[in-house]
Protein backbone atom coordinates (compact mmCIF):
# COMPACT_ATOMS: atom_id res chain seq x y z
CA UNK A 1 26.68 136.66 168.76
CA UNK A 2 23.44 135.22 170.51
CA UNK A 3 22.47 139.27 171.32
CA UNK A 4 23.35 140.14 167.78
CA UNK A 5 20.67 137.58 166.57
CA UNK A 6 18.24 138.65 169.38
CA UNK A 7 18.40 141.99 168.39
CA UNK A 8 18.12 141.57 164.69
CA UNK A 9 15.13 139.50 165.08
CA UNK A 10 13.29 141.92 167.14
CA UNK A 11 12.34 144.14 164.50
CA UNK A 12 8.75 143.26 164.78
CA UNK A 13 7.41 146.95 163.38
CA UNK A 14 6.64 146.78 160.02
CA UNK A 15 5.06 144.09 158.14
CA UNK A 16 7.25 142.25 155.88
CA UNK A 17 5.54 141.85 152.77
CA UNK A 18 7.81 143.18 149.85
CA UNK A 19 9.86 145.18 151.60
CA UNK A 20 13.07 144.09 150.06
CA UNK A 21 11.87 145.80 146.93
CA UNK A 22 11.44 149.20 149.17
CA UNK A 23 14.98 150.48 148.88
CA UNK A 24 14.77 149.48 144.98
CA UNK A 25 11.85 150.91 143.88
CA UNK A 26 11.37 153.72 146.63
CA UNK A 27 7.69 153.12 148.13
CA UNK A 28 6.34 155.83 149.68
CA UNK A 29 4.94 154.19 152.79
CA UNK A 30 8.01 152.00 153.58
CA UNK A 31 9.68 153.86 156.66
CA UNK A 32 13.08 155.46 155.62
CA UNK A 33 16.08 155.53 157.67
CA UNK A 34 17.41 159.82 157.63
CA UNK A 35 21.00 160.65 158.16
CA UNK A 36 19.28 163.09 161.16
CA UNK A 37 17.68 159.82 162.93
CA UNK A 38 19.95 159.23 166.16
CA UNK A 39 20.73 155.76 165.70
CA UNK A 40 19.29 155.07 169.29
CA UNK A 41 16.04 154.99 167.95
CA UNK A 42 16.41 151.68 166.40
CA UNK A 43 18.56 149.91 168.69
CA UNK A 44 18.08 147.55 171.40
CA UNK A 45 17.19 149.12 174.56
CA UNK A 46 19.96 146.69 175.65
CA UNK A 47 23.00 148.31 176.10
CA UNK A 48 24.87 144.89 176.48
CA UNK A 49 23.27 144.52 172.24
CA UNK A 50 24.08 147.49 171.45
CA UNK A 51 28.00 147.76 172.59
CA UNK A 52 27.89 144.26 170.84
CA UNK A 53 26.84 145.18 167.42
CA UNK A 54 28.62 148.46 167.61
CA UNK A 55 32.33 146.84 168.12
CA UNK A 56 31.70 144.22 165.59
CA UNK A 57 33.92 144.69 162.30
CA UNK A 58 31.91 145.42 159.17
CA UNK A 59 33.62 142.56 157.48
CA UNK A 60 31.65 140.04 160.30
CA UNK A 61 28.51 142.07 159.59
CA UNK A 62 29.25 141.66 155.69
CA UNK A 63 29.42 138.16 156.19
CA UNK A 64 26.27 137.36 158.69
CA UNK A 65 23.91 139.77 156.63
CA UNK A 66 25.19 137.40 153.80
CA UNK A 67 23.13 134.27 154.83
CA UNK A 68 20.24 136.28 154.96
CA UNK A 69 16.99 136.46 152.35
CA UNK A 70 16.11 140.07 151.13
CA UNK A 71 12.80 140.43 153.14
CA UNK A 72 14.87 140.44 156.41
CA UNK A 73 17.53 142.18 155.36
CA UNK A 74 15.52 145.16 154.00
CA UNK A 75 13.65 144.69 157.87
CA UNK A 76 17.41 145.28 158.99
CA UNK A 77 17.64 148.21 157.24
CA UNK A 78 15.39 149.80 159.08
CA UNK A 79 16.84 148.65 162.74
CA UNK A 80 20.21 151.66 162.71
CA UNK A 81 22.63 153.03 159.98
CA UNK A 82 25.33 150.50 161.26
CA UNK A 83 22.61 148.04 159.69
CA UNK A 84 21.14 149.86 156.95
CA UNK A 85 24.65 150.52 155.11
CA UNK A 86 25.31 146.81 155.30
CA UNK A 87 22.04 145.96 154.36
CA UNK A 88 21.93 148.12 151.40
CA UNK A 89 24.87 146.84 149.74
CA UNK A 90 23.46 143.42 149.95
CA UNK A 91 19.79 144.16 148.88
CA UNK A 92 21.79 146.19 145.78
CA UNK A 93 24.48 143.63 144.77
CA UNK A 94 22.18 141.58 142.54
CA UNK A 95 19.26 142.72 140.93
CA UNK A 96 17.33 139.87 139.63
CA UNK A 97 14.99 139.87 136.98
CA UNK A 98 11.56 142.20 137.79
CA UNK A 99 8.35 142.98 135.95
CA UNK A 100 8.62 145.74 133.76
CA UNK A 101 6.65 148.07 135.86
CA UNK A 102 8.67 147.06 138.59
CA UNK A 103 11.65 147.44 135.89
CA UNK A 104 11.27 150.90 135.51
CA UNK A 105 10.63 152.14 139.00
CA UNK A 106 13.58 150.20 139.71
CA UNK A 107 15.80 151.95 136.70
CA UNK A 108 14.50 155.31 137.76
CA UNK A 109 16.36 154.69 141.18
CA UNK A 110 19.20 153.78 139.90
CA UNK A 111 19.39 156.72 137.04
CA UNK A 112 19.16 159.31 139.76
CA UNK A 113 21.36 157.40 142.47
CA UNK A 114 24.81 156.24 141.21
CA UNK A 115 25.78 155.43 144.84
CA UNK A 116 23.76 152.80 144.53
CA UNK A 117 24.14 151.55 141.04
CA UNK A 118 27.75 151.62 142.19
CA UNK A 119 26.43 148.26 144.85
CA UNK A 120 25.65 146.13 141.47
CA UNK A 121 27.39 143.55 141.13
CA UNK A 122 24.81 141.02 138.66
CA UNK A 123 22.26 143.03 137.05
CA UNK A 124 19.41 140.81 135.24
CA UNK A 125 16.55 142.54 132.71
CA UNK A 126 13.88 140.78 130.85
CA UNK A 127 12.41 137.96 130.95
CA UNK A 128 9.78 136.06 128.15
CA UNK A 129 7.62 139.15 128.09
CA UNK A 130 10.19 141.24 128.19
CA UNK A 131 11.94 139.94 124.88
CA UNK A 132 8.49 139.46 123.13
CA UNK A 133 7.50 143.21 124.23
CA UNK A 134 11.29 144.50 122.67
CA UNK A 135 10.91 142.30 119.30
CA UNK A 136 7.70 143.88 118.66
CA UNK A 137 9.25 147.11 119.50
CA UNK A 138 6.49 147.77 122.55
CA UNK A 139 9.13 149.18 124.77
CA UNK A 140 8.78 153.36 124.09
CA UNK A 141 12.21 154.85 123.85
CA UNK A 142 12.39 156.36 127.47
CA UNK A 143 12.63 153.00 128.67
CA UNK A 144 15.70 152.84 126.67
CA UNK A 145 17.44 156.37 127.56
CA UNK A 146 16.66 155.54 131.29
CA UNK A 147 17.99 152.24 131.17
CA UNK A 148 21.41 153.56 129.51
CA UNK A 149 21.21 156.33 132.56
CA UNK A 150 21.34 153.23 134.81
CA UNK A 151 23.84 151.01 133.60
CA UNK A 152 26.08 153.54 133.07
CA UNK A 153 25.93 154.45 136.83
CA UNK A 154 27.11 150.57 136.91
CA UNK A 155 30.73 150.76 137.59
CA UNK A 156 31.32 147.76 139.12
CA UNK A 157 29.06 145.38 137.61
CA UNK A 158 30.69 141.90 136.84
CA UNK A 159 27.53 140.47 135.53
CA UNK A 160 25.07 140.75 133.23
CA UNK A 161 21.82 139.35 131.46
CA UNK A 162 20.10 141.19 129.17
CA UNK A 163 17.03 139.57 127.70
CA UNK A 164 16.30 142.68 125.28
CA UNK A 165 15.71 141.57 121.40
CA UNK A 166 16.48 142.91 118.70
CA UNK A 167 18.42 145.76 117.83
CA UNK A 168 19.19 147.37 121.90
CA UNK A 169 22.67 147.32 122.44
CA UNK A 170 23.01 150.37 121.74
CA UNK A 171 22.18 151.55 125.32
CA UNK A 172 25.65 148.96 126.10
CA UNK A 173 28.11 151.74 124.56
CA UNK A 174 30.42 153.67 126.68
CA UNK A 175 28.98 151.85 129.95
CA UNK A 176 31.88 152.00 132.28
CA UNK A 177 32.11 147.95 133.53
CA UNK A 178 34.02 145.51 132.91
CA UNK A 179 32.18 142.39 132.75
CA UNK A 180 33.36 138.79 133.79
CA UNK A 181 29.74 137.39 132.27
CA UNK A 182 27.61 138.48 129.66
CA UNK A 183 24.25 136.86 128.35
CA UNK A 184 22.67 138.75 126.02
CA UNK A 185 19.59 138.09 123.32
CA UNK A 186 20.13 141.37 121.63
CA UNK A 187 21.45 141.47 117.95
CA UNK A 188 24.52 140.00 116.96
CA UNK A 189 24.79 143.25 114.59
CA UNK A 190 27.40 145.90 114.13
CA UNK A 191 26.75 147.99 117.36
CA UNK A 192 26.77 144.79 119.49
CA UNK A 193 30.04 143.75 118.09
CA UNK A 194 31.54 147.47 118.25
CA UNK A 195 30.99 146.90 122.14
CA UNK A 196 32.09 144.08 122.68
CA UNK A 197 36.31 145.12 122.13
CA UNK A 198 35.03 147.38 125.55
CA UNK A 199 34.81 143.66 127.47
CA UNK A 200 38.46 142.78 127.73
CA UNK A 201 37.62 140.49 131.03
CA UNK A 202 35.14 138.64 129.87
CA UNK A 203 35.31 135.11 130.34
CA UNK A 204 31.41 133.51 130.03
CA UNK A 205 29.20 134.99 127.05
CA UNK A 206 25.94 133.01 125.93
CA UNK A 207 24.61 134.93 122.92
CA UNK A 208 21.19 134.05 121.99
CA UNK A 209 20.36 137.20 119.70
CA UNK A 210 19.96 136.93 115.66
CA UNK A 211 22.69 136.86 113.38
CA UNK A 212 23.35 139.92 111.28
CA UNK A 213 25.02 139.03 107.90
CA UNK A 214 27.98 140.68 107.56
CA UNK A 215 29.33 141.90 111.16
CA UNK A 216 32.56 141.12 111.81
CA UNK A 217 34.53 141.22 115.12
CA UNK A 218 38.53 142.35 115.70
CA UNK A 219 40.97 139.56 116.00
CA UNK A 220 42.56 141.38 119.38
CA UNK A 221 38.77 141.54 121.05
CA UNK A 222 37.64 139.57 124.05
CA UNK A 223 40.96 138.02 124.92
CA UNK A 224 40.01 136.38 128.10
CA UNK A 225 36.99 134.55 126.47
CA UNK A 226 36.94 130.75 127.86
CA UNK A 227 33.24 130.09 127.58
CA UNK A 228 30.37 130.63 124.71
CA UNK A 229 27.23 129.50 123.89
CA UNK A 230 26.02 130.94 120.38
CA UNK A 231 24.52 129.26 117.31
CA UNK A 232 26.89 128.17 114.17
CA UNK A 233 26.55 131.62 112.43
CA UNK A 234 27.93 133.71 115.67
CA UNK A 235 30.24 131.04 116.91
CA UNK A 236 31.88 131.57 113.41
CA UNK A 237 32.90 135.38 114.30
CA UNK A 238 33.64 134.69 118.16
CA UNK A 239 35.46 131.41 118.46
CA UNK A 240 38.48 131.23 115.67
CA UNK A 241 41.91 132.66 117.12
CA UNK A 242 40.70 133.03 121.10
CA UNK A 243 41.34 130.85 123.89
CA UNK A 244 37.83 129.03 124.26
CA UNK A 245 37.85 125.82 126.13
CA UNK A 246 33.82 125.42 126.23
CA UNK A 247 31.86 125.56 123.63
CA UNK A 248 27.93 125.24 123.38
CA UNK A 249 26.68 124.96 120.42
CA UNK A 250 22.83 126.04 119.98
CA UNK A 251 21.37 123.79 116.86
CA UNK A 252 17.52 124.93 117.51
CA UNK A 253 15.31 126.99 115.02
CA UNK A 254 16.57 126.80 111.99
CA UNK A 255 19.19 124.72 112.52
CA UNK A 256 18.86 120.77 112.77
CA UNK A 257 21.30 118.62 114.19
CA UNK A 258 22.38 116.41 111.02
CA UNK A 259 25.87 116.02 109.52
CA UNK A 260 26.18 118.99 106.93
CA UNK A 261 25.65 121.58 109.96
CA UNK A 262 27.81 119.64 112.35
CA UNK A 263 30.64 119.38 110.41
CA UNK A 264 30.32 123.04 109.51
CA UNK A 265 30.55 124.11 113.07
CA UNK A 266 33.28 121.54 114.20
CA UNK A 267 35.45 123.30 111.52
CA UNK A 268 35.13 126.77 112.88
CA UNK A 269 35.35 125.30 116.80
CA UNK A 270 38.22 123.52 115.67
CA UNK A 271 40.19 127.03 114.86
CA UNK A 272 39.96 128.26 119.16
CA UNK A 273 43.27 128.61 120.85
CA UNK A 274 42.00 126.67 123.88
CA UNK A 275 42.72 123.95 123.22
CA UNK A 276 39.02 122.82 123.57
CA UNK A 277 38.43 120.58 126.05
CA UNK A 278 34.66 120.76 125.77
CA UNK A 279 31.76 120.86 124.24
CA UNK A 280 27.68 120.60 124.28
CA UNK A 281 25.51 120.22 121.62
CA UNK A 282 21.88 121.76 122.06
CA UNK A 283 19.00 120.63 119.73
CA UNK A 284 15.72 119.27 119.06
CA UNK A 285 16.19 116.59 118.15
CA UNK A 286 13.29 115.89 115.02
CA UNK A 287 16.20 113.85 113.16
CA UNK A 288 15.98 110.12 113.43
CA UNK A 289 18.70 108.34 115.23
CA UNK A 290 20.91 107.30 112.24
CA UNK A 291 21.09 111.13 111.04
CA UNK A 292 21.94 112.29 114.71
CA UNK A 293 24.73 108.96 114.97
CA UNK A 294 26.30 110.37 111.58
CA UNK A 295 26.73 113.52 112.69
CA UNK A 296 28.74 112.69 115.55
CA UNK A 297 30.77 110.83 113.34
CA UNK A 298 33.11 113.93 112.64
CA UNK A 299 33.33 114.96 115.97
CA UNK A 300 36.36 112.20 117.03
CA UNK A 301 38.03 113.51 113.79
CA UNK A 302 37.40 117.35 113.48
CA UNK A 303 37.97 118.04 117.31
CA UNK A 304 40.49 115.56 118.71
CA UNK A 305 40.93 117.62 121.70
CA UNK A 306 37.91 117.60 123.15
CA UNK A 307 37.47 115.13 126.20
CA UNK A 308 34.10 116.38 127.41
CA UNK A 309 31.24 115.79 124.92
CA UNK A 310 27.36 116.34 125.82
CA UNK A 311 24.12 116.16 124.30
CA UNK A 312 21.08 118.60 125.65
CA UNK A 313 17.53 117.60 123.94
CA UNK A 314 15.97 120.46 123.83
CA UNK A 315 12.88 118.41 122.56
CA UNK A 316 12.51 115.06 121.01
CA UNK A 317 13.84 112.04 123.04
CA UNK A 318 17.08 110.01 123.51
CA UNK A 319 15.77 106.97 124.33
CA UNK A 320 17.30 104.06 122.16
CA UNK A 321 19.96 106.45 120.76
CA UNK A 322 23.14 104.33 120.64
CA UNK A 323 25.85 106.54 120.87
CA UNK A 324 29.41 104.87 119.36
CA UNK A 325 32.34 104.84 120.87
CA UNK A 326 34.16 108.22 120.04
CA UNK A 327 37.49 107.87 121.46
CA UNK A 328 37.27 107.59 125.22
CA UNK A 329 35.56 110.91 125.16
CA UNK A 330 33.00 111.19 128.60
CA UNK A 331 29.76 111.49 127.08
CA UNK A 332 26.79 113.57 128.95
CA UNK A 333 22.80 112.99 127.29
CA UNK A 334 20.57 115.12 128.87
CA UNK A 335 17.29 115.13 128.47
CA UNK A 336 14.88 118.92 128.62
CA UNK A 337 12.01 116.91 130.01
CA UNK A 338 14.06 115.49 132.87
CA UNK A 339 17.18 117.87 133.46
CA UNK A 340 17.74 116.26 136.43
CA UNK A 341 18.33 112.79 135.18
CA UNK A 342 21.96 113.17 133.73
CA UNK A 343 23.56 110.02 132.19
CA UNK A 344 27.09 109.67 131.57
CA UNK A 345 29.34 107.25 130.35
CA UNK A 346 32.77 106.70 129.35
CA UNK A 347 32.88 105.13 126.37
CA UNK A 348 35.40 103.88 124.10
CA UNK A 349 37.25 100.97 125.77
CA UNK A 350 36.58 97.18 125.04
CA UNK A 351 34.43 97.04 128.18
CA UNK A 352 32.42 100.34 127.00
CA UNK A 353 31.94 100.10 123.88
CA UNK A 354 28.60 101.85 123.46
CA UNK A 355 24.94 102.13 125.58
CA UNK A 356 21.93 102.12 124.86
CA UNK A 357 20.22 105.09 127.00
């Protein structure tokens, strides 16, 4: 094992600077491995390291290469083919979240080379810009019809996140994976919703599109559904009649967190086949504390199952909220301006029966 790491840290020939993005975005003046290369070339003039790497099982490789960051792995790439396969499903398993330049060098690979979409496990596109540049419709329709070419080269993707507003699910339809995670801020409209019965395994979806009035989705679709995040208007069409334990329920622009809305929702979460065991409110909270206190007032009533309740300011503070006692449930406030800084309480017995945070 001590060779193995002397060897793979030899690979002093090329300068490391954004290499990891070489075998992604295919620059020119990153050295290639070719099929014709003898292997010899890059290996150890040691033959003690090189019988050494040779007889070890690609499962041992799979897991070394695992503990390591993309710059050295794309370095590894370079040292033999043994390597480079490894290496290349690694650097290709998740795609994270590029600049749209970088974007669409990177979708071009993966258009023309289904070997490697077929690495892709978690796939992320967009980011702020991203979403602005797609609401504003800035994104030319290539982008589109190349991206489509891509993710339908995906067949083994398990996860996904696609910041794309607006109306762009269309380039979802007849992709051939089968995801396990989905978060999406494209349209909740009818060509989002005519996907989704495609998503049978999906157990996580946090859908942070716009609402279209008047989309409905099939009673029989997304049976394996355990987790979404949506606001009031989407929850409405997604949670009734599935098996959703955890619920988050998105109260920001337009919605408010005051009683009317609340007990609106807590009627439609109340219909999941769960039974739900939790759930997290997100809003700013611009209400003063006795409009926020009587809208959890129908929470103990309207979900009776739920032993898992937390509050996420988005904005706004929680200071001298006194939350009441609701039943034993364990209560979470968190705070945006200090996520890290998570206070809960179990409240609801005579020795708890309230705090002030």
């Amino acid at each position: 094992m001590y060779a193995f790491f002397t060897l793979f840290s030899s690979g002093n020939r090329f300068e490391p600077t954004c290499l990891w993005l070489a075998p992604i975005i295919g620059d020119a003046s990153v050295p290639q491995i070719r099929p014709d290369m003898p292997a010899q070339l890059y290996r150890s003039t040691s033959a003690l390291k090189t019988v050494l790497v040779a007889q070890l099982p690609a499962e041992i490789l799979d897991e070394i290469f695992s503990y390591v960051k993309g710059p050295t792995l794309a370095r590894a790439a370079l040292v033999c083919q043994m390597f480079q396969g490894v290496a290349t499903r690694l650097l290709y398993r998740h795609v994270p979240s590029l600049s749209q330049s970088l974007t669409t060098r990177c979708l071009e690979t993966l258009a023309s080379s289904p070997s490697l979409a077929a690495y892709i496990r978690t796939f992320e596109i967009g980011d702020v810009g991203f979403a602005d540049a797609s609401r504003k419709g800035l994104l030319p329709q290539s982008f589109f019809k190349l991206l489509q070419r891509a993710l339908h080269n995906m067949h083994r993707l398990l996860e996904l996140t696609f910041y794309l507003n607006g109306p762009t699910s269309h380039v979802l339809l007849g992709a051939p994976f089968r995801l396990t995670k989905l978060v999406a801020s494209c349209d909740f409209d009818a060509s989002f919703t005519s996907w989704l019965p495609e998503q049978s395994s999906l157990r996580t979806a946090i859908f942070c599109g716009n609402f279209t009035t008047g989309v409905t989705l099939p009673v029989d679709t997304l049976p394996s559904l355990r987790r979404v995040a949506a606001a009031p208007h989407t929850l409405a069409r997604v949670v009734p009649g599935r098996p959703i334990r955890e619920v988050d329920l998105c109260l920001v622009h337009p919605w408010s967190l005051n009683r009317d809305v609340l007990q609106m929702a807590v009627r439609t979460i109340a219909c999941s086949k769960g039974p739900l065991d939790s759930l997290r409110i997100i809003s700013h909270l611009v209400e003063s504390p006795e409009t926020v206190l009587s809208a959890f007032e129908v929470i103990p009533t309207g979900l009776n199952s739920i032993t898992k309740l937390a509050l996420h300011a988005v904005s706004g503070s929680i200071n001298d909220v006194r939350i009441p006692s609701l039943h034993g449930l364990n209560i979470c406030l968190v705070s945006h301006s200090d996520a890290r800084t998570r206070l809960g309480h179990t409240f609801g017995s005579a020795s708890h029966p309230g705090a002030v945070l």
